[in-house]
N, C-alpha and C. Protein backbone atom coordinates (compact mmCIF):
# COMPACT_ATOMS: atom_id res chain seq x y z
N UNK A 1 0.81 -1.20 0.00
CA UNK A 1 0.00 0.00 0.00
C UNK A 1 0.86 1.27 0.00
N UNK A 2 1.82 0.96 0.60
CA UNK A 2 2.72 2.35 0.74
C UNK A 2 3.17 2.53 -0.72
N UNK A 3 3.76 1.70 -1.56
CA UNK A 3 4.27 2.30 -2.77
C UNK A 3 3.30 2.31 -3.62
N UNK A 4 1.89 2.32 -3.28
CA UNK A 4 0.84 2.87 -4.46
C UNK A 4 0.55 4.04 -4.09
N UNK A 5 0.45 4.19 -2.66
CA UNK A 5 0.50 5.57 -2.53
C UNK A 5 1.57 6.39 -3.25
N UNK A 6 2.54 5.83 -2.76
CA UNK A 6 4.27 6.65 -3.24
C UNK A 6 4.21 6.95 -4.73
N UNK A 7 3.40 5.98 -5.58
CA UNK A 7 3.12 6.14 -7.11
C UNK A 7 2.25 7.19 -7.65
N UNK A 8 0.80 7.35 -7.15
CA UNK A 8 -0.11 7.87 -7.00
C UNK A 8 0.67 9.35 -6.84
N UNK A 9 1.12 9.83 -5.13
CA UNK A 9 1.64 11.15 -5.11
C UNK A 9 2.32 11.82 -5.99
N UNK A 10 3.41 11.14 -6.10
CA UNK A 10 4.65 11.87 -7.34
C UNK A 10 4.47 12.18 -7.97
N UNK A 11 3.42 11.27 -8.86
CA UNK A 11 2.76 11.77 -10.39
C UNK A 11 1.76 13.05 -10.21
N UNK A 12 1.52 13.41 -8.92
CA UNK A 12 0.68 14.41 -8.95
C UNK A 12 1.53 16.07 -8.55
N UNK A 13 2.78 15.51 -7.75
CA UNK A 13 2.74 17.00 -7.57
C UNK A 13 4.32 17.58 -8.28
N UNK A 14 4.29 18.46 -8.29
CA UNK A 14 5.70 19.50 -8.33
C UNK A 14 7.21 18.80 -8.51
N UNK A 15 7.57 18.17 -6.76
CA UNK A 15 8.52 17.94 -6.11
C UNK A 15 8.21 16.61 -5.81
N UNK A 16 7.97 15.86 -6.60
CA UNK A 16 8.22 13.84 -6.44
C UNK A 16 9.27 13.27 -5.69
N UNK A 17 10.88 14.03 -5.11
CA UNK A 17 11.40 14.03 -4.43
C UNK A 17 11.20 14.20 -3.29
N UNK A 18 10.22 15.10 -2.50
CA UNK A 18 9.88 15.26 -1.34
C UNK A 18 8.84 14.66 -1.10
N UNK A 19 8.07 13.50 -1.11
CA UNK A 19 7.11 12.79 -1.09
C UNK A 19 7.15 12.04 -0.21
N UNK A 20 6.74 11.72 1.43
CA UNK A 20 7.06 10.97 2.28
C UNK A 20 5.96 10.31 2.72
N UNK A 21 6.06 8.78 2.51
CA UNK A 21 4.83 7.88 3.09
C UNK A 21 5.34 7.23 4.45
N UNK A 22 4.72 7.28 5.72
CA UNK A 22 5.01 6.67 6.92
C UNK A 22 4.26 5.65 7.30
N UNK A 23 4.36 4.38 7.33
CA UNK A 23 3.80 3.41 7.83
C UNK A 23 3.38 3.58 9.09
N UNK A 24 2.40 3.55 10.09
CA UNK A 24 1.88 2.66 11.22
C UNK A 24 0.83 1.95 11.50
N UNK A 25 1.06 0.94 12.43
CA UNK A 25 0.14 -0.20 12.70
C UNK A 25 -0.73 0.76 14.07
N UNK A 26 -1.83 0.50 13.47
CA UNK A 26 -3.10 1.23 15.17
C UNK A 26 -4.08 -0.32 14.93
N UNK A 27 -3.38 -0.77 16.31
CA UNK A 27 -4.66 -2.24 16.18
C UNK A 27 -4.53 -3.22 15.30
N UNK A 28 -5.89 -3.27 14.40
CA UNK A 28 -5.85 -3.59 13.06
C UNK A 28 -5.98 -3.27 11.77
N UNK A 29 -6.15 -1.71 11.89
CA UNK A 29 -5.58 -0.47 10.81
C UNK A 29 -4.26 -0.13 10.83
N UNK A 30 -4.16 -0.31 9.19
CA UNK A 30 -2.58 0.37 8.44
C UNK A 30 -3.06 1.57 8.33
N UNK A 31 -2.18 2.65 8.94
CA UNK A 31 -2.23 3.89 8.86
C UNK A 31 -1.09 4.92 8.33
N UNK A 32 -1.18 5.47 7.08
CA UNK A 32 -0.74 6.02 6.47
C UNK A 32 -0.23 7.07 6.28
N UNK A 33 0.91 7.53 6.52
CA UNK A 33 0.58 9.05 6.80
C UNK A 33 1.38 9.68 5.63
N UNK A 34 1.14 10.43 4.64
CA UNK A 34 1.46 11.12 3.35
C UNK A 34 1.89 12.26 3.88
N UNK A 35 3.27 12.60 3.38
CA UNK A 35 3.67 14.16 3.59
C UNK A 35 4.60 14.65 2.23
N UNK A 36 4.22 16.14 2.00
CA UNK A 36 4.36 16.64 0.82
C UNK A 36 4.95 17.25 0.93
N UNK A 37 5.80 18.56 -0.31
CA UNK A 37 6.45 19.85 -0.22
C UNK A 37 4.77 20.72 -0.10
N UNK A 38 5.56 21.66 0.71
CA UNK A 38 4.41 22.92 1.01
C UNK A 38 3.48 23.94 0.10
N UNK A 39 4.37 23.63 -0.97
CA UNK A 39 3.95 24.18 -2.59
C UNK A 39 2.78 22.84 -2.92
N UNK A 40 3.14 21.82 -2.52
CA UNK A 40 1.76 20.64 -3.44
C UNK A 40 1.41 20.46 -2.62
N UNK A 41 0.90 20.57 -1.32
CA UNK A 41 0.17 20.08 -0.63
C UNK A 41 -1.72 20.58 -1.20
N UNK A 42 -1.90 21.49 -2.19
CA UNK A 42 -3.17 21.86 -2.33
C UNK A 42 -3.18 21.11 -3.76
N UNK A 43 -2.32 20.40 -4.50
CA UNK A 43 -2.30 19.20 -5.46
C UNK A 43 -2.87 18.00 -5.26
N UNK A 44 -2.61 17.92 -3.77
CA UNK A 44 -2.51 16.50 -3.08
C UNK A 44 -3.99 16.52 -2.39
N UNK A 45 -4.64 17.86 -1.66
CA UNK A 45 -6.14 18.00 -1.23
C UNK A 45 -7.15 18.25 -2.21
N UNK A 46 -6.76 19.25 -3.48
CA UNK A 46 -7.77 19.26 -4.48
C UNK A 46 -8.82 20.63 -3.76
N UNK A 47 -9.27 20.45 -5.26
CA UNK A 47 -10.73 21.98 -4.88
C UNK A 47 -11.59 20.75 -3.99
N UNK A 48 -11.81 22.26 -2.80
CA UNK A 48 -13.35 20.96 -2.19
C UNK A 48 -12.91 20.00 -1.59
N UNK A 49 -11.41 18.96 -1.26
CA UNK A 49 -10.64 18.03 -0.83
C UNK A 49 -11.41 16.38 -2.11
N UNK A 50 -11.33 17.08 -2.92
CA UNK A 50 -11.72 15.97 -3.89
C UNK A 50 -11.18 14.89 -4.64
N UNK A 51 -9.41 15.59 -4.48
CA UNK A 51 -8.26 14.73 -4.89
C UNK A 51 -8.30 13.34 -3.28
N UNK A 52 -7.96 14.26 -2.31
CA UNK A 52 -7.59 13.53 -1.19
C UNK A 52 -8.93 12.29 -1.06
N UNK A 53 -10.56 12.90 -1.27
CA UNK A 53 -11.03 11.63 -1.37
C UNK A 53 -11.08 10.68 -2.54
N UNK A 54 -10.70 11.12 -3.22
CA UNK A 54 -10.29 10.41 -4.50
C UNK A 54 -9.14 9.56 -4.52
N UNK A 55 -7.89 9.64 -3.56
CA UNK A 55 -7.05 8.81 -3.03
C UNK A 55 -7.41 8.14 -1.66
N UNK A 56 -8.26 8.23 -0.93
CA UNK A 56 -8.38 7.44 0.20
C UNK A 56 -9.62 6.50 -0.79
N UNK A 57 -10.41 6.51 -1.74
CA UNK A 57 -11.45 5.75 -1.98
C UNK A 57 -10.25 4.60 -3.01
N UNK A 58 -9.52 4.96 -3.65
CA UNK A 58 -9.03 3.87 -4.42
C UNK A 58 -7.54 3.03 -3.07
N UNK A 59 -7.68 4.06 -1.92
CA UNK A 59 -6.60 2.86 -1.35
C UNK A 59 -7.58 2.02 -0.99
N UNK A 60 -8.99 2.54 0.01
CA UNK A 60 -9.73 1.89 0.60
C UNK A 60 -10.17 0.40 -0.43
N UNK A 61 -10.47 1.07 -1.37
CA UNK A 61 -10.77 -0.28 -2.69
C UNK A 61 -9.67 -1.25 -2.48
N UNK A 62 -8.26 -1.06 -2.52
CA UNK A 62 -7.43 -1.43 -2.99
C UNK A 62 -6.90 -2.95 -1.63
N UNK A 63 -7.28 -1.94 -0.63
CA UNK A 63 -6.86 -2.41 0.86
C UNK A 63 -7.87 -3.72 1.05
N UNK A 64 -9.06 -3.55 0.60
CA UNK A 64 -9.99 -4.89 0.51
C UNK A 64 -9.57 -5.70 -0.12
N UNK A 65 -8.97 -5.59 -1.22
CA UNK A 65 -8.02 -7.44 -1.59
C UNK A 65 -7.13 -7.68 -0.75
N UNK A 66 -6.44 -7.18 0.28
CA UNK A 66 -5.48 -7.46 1.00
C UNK A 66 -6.26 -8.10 2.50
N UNK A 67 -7.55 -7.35 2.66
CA UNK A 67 -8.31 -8.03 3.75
C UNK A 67 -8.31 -6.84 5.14
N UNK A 68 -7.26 -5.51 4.86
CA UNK A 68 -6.81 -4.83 5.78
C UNK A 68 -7.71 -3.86 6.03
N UNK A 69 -7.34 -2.97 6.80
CA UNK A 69 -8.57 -1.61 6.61
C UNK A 69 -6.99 -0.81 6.57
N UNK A 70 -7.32 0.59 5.92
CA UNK A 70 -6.33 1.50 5.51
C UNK A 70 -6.52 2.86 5.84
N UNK A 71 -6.10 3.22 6.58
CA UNK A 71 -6.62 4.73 6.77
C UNK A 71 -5.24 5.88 5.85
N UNK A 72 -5.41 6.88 5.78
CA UNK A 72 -4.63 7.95 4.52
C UNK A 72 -4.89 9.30 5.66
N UNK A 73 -3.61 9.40 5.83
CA UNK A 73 -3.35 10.72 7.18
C UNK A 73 -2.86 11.89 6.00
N UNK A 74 -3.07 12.78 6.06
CA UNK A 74 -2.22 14.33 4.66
C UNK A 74 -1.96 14.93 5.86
N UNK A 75 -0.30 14.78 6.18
CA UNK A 75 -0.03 15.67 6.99
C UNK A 75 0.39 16.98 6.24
N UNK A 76 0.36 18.39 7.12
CA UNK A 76 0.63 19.47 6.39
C UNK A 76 2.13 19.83 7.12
């Protein structure tokens, strides 16, 4: 899950170099935490936050063949 995220981000913003995905385990949620350059972080939320649910709905999809639940943190 982390390097679809890691795929997903890059292609979207600016600075694909500064793109940081953090793994943690809460329980039995993988929890995700995405961090950006300060310039794409409104690449990465979208008008309305429409990008960001537009990436938590295809991990959430994605996380059901694996059997996991997935949560997607956008730190600023």
């Amino acid at each position: 899950m982390k390097e679809f995220i890691l795929y997903i981000a890059r292609s979207l913003v600016d600075h694909p170099d500064e793109v940081r995905v953090a793994e943690t385990v809460n329980g039995q949620d993988l929890v995700l935490e995405l961090r950006v350059a300060k310039d794409d972080l409104g690449k990465i939320i979208g008008r309305q936050g429409r990008t960001a649910r537009a990436l938590r709905t295809v991990l959430s999809a994605a996380a059901i063949r694996s059997g996991q639940r997935v949560l997607l943190d956008i730190a600023e």
